[in-house]
C-alpha atoms as a PDB file:
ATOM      1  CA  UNK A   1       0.000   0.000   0.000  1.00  0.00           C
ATOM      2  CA  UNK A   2       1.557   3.516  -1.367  1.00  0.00           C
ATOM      3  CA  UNK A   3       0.821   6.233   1.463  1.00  0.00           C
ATOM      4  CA  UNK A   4       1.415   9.651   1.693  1.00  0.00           C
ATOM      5  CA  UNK A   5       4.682   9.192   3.845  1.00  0.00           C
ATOM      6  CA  UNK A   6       6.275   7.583   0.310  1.00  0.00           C
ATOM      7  CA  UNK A   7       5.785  10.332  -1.128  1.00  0.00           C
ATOM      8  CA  UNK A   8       7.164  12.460   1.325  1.00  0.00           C
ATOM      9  CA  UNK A   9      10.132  10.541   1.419  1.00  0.00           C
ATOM     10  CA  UNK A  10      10.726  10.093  -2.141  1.00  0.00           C
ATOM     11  CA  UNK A  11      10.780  13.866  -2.433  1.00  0.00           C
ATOM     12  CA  UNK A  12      13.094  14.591   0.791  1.00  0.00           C
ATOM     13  CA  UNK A  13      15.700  12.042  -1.558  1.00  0.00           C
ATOM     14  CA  UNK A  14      15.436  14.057  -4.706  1.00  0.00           C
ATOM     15  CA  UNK A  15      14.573  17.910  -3.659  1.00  0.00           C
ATOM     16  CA  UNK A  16      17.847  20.194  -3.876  1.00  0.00           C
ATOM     17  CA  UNK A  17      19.942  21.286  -0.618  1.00  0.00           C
ATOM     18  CA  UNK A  18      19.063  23.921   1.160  1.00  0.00           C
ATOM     19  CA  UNK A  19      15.168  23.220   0.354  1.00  0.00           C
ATOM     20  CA  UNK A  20      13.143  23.150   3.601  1.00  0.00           C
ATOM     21  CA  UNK A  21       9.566  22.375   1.830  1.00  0.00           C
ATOM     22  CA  UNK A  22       8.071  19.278   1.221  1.00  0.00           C
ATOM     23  CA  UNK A  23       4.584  19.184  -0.305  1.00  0.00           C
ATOM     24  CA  UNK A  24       3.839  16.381   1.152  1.00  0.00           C
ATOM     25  CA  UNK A  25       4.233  17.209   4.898  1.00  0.00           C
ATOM     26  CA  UNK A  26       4.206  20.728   4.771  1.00  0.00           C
ATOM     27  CA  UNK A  27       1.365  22.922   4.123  1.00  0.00           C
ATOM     28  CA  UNK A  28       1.302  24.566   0.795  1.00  0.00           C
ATOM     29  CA  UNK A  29       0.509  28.210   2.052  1.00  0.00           C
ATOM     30  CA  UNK A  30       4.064  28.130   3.290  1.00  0.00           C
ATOM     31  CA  UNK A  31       5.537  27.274   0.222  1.00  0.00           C
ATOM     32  CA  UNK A  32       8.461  29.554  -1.179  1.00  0.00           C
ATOM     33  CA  UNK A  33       7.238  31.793  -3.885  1.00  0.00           C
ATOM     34  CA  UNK A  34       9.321  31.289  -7.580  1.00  0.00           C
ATOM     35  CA  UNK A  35      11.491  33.904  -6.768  1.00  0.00           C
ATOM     36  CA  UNK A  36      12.355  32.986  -3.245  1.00  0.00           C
ATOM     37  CA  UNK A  37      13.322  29.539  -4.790  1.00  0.00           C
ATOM     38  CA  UNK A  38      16.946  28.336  -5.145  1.00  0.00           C
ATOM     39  CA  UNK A  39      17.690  28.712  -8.501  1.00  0.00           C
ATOM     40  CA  UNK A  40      18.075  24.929  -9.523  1.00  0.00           C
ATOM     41  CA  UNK A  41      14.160  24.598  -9.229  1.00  0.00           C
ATOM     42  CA  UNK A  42      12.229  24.968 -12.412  1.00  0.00           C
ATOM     43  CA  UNK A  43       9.412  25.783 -10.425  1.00  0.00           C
ATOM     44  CA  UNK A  44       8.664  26.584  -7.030  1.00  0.00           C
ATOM     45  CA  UNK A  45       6.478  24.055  -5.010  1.00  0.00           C
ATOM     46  CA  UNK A  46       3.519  26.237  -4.868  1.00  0.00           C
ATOM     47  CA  UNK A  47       3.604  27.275  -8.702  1.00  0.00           C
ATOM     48  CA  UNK A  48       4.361  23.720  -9.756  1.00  0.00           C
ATOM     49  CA  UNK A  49       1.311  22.252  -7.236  1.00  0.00           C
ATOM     50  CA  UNK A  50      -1.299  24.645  -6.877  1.00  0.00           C
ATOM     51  CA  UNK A  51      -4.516  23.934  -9.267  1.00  0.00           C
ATOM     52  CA  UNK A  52      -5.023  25.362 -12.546  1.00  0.00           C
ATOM     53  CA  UNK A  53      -8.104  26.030 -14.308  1.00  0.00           C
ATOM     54  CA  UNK A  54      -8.934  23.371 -17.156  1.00  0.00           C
ATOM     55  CA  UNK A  55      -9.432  25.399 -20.156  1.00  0.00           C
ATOM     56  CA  UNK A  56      -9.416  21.920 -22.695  1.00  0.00           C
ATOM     57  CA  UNK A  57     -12.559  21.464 -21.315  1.00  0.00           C
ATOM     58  CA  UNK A  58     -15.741  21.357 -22.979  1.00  0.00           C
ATOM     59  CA  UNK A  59     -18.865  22.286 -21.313  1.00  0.00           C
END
């Protein structure tokens, strides 16, 4: 059985150093904007998790 912990330690193995946040124990209002993020990210957590709007949809 996969559980949440996996994930979280999965992504304390392959997040840079000197990256506190984990999206998977941490809440994501305390996530380090883009440009607070070291700059070996592509994306900071909360950009690259938060929810977009489907726009492929059709209604």
């Amino acid at each position: 059985m996969i559980e949440v912990g996996h994930f979280a330690i999965a992504y304390d193995r392959i997040k840079p150093r000197g990256v506190e946040f984990n999206p998977f124990v941490h809440d994501m209002s305390v996530a380090p904007k883009r440009e607070e993020a070291p700059h070996r990210i592509s994306g900071a957590p909360r950009d690259i998790f938060k929810k977009k709007k489907r726009t492929d949809v059709v209604a």
